[in-house]
PDB file of N, CA and C in Angstrom:
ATOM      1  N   UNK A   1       0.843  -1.177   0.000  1.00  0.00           N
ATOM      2  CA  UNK A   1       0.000   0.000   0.000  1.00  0.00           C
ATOM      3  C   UNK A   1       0.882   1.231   0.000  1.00  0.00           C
ATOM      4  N   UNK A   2       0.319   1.851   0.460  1.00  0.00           N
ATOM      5  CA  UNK A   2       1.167   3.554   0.092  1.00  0.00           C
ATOM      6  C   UNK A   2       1.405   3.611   1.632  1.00  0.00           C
ATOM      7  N   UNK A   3       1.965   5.105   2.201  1.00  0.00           N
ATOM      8  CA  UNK A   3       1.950   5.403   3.361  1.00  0.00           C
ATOM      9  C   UNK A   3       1.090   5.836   3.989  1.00  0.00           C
ATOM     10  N   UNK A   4       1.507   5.822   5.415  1.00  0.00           N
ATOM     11  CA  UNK A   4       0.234   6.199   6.251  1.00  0.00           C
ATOM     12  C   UNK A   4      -0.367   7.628   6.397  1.00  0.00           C
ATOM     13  N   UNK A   5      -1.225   8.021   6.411  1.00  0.00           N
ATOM     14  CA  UNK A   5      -1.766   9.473   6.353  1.00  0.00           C
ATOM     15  C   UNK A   5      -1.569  10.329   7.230  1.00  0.00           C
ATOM     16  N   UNK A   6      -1.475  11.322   6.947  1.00  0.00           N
ATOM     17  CA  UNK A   6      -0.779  12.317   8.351  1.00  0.00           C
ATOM     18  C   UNK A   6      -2.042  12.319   9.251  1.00  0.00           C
ATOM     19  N   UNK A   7      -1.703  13.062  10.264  1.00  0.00           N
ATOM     20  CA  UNK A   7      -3.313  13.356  10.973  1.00  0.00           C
ATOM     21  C   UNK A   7      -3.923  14.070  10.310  1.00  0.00           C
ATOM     22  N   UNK A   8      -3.665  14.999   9.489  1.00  0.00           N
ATOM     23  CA  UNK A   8      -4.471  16.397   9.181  1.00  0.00           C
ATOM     24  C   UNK A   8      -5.522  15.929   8.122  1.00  0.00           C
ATOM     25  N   UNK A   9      -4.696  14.823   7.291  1.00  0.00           N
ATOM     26  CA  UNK A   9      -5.741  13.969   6.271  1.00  0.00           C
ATOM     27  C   UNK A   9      -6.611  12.919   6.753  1.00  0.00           C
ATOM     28  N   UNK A  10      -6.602  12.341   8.389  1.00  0.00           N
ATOM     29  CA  UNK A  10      -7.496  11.811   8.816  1.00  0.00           C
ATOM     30  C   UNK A  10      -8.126  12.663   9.360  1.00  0.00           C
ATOM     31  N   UNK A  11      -8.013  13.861  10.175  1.00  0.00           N
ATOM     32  CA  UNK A  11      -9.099  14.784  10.640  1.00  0.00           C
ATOM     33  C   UNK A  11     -10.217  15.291   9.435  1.00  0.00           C
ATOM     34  N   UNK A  12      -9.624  15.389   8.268  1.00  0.00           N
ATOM     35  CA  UNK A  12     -10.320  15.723   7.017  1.00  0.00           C
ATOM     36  C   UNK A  12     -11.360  15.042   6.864  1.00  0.00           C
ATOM     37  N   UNK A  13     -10.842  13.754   6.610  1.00  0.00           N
ATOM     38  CA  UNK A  13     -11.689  12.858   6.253  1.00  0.00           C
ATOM     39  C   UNK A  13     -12.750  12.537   7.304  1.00  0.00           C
ATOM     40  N   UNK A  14     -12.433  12.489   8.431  1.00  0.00           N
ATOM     41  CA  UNK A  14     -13.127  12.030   9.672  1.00  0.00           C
ATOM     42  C   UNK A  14     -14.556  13.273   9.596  1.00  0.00           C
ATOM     43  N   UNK A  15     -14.347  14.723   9.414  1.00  0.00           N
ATOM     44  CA  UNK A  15     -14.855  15.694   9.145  1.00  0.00           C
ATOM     45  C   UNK A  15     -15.694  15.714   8.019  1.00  0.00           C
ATOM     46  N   UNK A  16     -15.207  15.061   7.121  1.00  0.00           N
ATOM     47  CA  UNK A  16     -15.705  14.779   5.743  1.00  0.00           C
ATOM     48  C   UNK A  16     -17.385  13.913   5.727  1.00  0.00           C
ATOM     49  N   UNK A  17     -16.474  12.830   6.442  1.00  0.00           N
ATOM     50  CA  UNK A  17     -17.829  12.064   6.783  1.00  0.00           C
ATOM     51  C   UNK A  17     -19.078  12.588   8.079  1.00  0.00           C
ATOM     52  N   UNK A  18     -18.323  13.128   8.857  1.00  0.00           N
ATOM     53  CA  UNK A  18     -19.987  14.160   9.878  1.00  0.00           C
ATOM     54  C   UNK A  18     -20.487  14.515   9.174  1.00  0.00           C
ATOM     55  N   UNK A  19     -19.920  15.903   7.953  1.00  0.00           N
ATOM     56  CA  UNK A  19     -20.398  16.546   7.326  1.00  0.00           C
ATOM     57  C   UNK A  19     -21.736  15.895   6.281  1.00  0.00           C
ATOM     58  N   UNK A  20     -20.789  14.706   5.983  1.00  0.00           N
ATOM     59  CA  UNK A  20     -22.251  14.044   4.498  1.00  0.00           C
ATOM     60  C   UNK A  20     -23.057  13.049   5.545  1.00  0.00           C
ATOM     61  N   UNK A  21     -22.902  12.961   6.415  1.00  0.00           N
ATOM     62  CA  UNK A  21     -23.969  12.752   7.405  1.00  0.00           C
ATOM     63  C   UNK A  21     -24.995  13.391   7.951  1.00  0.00           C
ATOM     64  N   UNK A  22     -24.418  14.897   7.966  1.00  0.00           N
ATOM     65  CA  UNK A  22     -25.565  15.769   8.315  1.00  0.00           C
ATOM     66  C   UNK A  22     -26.672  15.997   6.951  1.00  0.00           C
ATOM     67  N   UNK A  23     -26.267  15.441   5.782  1.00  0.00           N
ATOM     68  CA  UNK A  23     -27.013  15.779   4.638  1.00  0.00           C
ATOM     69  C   UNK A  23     -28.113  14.955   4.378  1.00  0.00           C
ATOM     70  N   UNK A  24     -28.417  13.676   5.154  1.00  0.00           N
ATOM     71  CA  UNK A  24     -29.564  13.062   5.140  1.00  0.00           C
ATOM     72  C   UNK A  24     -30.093  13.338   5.608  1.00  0.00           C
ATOM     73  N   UNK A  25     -31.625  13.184   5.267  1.00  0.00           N
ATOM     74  CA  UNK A  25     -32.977  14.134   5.982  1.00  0.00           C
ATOM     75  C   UNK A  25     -33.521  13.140   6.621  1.00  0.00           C
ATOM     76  N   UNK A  26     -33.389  12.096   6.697  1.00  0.00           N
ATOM     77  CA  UNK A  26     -33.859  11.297   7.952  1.00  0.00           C
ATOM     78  C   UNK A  26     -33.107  11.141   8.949  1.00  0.00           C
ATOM     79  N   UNK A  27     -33.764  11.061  10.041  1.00  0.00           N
ATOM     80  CA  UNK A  27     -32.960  10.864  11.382  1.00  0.00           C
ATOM     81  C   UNK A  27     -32.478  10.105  11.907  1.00  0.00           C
ATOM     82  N   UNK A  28     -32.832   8.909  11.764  1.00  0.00           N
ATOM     83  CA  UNK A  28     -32.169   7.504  12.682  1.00  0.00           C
ATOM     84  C   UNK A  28     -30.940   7.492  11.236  1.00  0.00           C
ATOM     85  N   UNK A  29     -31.311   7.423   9.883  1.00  0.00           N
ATOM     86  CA  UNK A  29     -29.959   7.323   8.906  1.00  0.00           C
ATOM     87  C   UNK A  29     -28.802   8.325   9.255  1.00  0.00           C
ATOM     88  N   UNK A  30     -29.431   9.591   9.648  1.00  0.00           N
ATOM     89  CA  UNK A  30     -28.218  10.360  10.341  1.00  0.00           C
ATOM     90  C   UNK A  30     -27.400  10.257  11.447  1.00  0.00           C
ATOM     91  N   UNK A  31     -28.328   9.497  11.885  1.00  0.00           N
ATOM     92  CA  UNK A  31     -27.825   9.245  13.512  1.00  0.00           C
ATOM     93  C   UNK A  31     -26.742   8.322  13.414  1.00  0.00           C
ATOM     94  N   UNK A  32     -27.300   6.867  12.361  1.00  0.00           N
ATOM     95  CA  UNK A  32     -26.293   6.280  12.573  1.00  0.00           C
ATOM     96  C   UNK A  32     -24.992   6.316  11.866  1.00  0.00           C
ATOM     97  N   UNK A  33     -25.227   6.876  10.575  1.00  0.00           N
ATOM     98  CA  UNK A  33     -23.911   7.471   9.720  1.00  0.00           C
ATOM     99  C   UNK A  33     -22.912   8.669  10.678  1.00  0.00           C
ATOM    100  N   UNK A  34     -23.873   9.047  11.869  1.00  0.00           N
ATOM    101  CA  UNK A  34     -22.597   9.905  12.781  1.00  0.00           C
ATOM    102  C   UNK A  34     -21.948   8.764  13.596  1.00  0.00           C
ATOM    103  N   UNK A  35     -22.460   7.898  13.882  1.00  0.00           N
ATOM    104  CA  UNK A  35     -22.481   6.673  15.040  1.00  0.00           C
ATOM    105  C   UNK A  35     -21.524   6.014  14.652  1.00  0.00           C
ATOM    106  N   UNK A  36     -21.370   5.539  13.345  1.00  0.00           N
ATOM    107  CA  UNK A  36     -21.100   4.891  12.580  1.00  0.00           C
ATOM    108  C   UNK A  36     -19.616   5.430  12.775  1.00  0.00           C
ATOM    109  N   UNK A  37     -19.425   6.394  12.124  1.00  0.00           N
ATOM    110  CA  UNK A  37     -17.911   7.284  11.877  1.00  0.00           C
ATOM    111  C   UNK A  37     -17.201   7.251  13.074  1.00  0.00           C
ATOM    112  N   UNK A  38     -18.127   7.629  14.180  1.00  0.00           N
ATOM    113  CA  UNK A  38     -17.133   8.189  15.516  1.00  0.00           C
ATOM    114  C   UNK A  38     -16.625   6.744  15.920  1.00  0.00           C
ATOM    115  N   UNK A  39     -17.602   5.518  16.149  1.00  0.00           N
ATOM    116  CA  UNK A  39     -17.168   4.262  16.167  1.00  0.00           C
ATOM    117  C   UNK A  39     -15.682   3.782  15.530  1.00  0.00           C
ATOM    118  N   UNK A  40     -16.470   3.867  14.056  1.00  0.00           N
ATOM    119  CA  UNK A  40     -14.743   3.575  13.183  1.00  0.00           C
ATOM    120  C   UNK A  40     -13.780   3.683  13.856  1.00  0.00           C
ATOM    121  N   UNK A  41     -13.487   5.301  13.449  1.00  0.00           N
ATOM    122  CA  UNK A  41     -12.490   6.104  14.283  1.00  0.00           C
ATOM    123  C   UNK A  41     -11.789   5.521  15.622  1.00  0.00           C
ATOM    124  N   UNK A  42     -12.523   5.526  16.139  1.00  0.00           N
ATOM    125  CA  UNK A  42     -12.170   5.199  17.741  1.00  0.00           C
ATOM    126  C   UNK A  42     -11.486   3.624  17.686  1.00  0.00           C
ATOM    127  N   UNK A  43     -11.955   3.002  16.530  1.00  0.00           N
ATOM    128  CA  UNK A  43     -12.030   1.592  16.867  1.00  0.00           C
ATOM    129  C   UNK A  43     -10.190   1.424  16.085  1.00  0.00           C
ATOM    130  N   UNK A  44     -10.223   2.445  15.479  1.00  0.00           N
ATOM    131  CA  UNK A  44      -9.137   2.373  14.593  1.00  0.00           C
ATOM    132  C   UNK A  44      -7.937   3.429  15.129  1.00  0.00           C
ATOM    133  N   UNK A  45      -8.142   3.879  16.077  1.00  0.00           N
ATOM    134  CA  UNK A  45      -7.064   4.947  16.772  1.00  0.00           C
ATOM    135  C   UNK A  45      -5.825   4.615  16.856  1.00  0.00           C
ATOM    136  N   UNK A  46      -5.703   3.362  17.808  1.00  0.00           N
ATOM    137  CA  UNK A  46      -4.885   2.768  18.111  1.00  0.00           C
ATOM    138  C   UNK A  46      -3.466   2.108  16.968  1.00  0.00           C
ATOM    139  N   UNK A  47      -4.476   1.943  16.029  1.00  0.00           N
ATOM    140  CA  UNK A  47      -3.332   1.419  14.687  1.00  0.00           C
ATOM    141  C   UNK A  47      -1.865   2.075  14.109  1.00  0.00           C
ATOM    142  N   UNK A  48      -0.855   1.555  14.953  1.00  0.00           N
ATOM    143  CA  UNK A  48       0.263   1.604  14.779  1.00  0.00           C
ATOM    144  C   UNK A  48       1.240   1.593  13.019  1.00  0.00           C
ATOM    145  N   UNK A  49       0.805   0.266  12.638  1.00  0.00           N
ATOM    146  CA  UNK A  49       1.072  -0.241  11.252  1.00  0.00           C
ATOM    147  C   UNK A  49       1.328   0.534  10.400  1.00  0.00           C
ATOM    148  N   UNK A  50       2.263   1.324   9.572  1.00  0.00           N
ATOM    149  CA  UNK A  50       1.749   2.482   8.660  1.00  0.00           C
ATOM    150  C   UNK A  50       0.828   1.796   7.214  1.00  0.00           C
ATOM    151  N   UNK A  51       0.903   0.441   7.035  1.00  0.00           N
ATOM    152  CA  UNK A  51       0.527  -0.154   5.940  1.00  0.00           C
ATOM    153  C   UNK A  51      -0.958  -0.194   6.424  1.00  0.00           C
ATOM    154  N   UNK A  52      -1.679  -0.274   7.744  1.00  0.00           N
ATOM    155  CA  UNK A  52      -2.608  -0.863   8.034  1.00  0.00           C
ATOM    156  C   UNK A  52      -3.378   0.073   8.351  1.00  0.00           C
ATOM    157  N   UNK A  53      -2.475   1.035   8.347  1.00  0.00           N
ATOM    158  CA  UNK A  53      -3.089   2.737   8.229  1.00  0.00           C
ATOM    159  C   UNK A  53      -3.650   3.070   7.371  1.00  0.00           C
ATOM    160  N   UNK A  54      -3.051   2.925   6.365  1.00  0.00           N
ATOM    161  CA  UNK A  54      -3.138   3.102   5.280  1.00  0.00           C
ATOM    162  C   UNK A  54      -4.613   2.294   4.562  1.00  0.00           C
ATOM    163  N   UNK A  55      -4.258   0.882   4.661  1.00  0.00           N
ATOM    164  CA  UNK A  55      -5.837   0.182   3.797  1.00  0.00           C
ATOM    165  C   UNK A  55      -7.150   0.653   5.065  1.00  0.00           C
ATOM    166  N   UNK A  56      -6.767   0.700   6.481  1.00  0.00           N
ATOM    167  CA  UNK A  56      -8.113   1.801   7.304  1.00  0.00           C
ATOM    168  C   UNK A  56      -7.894   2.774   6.589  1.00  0.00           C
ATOM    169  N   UNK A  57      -6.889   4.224   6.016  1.00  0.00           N
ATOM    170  CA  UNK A  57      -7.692   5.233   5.362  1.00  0.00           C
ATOM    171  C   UNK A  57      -8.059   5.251   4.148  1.00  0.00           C
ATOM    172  N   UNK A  58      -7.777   4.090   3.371  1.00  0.00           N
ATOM    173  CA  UNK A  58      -8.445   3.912   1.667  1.00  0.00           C
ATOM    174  C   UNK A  58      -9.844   3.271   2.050  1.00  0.00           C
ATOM    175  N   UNK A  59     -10.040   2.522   3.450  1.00  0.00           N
ATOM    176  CA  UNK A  59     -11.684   1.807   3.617  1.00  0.00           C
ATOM    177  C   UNK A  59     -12.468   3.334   3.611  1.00  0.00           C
ATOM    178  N   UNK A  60     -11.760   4.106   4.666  1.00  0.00           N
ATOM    179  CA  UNK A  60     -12.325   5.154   5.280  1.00  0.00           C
ATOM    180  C   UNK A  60     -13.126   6.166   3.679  1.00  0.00           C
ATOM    181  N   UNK A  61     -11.886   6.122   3.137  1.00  0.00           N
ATOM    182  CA  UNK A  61     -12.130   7.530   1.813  1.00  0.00           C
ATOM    183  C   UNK A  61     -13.755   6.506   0.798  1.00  0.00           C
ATOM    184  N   UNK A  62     -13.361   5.252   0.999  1.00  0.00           N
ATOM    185  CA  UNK A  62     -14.281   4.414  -0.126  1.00  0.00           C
ATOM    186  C   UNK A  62     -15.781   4.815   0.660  1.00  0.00           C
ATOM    187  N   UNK A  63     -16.032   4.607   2.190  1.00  0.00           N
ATOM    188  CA  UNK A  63     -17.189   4.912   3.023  1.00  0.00           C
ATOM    189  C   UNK A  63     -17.677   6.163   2.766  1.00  0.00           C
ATOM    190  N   UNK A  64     -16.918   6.774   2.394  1.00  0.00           N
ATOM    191  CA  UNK A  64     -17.090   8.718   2.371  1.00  0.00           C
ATOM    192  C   UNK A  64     -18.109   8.773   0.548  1.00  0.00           C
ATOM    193  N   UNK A  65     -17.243   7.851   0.216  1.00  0.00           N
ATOM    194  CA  UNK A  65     -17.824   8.122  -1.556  1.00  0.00           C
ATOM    195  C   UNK A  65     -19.401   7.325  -1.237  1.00  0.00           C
ATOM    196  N   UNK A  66     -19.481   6.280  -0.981  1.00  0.00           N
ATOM    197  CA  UNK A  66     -20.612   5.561  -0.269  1.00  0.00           C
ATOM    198  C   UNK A  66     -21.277   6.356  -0.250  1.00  0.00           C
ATOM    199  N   UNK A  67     -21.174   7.332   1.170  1.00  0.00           N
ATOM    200  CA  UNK A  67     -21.976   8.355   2.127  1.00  0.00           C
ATOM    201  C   UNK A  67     -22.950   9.057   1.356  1.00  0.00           C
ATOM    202  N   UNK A  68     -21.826   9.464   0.365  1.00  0.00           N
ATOM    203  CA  UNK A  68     -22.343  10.979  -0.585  1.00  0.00           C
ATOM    204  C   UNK A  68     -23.320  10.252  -1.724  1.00  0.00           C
ATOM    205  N   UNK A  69     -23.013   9.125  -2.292  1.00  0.00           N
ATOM    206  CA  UNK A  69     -24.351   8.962  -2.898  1.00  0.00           C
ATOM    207  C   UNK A  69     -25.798   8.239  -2.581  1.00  0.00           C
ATOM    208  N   UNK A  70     -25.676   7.593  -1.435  1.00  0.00           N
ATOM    209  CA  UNK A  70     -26.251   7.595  -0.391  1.00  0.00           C
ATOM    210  C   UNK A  70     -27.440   8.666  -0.045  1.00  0.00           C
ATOM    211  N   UNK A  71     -26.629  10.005   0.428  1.00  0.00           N
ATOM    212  CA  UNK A  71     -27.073  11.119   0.210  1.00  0.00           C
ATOM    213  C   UNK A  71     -27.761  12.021  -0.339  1.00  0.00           C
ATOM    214  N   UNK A  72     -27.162  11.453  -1.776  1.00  0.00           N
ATOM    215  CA  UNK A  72     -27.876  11.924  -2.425  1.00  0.00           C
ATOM    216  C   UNK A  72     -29.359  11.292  -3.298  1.00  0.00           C
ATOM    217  N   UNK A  73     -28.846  10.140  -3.072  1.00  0.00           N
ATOM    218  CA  UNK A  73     -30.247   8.831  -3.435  1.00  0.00           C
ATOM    219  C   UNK A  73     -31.540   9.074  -2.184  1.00  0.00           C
ATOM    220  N   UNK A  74     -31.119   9.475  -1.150  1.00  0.00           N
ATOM    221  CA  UNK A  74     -31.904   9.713  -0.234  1.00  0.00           C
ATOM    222  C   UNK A  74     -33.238  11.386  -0.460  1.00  0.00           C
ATOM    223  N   UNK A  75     -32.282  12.065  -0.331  1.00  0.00           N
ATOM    224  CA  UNK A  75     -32.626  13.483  -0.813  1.00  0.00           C
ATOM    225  C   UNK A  75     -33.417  13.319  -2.078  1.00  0.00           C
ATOM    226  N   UNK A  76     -33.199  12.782  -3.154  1.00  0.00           N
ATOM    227  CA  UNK A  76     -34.138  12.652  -4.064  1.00  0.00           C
ATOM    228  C   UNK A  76     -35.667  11.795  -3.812  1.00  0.00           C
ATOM    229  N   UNK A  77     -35.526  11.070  -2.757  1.00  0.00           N
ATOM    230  CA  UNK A  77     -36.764   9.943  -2.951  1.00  0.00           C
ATOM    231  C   UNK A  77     -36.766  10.651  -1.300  1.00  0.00           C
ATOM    232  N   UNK A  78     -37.165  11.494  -0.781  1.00  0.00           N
ATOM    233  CA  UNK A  78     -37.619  12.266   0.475  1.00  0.00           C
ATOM    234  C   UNK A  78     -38.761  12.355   0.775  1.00  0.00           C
ATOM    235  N   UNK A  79     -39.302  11.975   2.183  1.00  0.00           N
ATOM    236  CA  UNK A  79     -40.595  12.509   1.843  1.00  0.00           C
ATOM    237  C   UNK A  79     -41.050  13.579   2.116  1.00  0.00           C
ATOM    238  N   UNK A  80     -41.782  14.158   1.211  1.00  0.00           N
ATOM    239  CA  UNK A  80     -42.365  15.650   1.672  1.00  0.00           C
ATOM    240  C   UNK A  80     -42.490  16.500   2.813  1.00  0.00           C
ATOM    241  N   UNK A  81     -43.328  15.761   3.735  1.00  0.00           N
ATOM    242  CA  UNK A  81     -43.432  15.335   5.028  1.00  0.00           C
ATOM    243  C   UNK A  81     -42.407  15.286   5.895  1.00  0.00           C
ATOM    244  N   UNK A  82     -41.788  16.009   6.855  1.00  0.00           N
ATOM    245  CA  UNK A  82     -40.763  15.316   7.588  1.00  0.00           C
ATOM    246  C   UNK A  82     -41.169  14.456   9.037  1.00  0.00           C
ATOM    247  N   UNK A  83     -42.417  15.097   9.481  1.00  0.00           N
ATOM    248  CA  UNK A  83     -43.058  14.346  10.368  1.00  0.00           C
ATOM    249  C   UNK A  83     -44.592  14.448  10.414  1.00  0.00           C
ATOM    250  N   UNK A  84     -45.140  13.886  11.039  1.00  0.00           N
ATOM    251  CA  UNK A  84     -46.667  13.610  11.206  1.00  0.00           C
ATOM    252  C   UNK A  84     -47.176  14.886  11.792  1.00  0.00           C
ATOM    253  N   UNK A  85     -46.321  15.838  12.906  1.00  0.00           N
ATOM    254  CA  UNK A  85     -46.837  16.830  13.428  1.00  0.00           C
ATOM    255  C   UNK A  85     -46.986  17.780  12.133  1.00  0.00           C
ATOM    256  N   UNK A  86     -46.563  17.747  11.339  1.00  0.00           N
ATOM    257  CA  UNK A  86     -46.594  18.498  10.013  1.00  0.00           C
ATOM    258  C   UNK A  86     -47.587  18.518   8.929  1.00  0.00           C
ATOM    259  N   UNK A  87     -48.034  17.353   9.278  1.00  0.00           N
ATOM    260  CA  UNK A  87     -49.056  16.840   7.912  1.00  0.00           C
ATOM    261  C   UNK A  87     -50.828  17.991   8.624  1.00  0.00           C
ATOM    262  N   UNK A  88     -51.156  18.365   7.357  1.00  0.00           N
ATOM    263  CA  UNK A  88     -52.354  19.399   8.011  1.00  0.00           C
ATOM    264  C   UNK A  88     -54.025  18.265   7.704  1.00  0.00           C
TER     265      UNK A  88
END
């Protein structure tokens, strides 16, 4: 693999993914795409390896591309409606 990523390109990315998390309009999908990330992260802190760094930040960047069309498949098929207190 290549080398391991500095921090500044995992804070990016880590940032990257809150961000296209906040872009789904449903809530439990948001919830857990934040859930989801901070988990990773945490679960992956510890990784010493620079090689193993490395295939965690190529999983990480592939999840991010995921996210965003995801995102955007979501946003298109939305429902009008965001909740029942809404509907007249």
């Amino acid at each position: 693999m290549g080398s391991a990523p500095t921090r500044s390109e995992v804070l990016f990315l880590f940032r990257s993914l809150l961000r296209t998390a906040r872009q789904f309009t449903d809530y439990n999908i948001r919830e857990y795409a934040k859930r989801r990330t901070v988990d990773a992260f945490r679960h992956n802190m510890r990784i010493s390896d620079p090689a193993e760094a490395a295939t965690a930040f190529a999983e990480g960047k592939s999840q991010l591309e995921v996210a965003k069309r995801q995102a955007v498949v979501y946003s298109l098929y939305a429902p009008r409606v965001k909740s029942v207190m809404e509907m007249n």
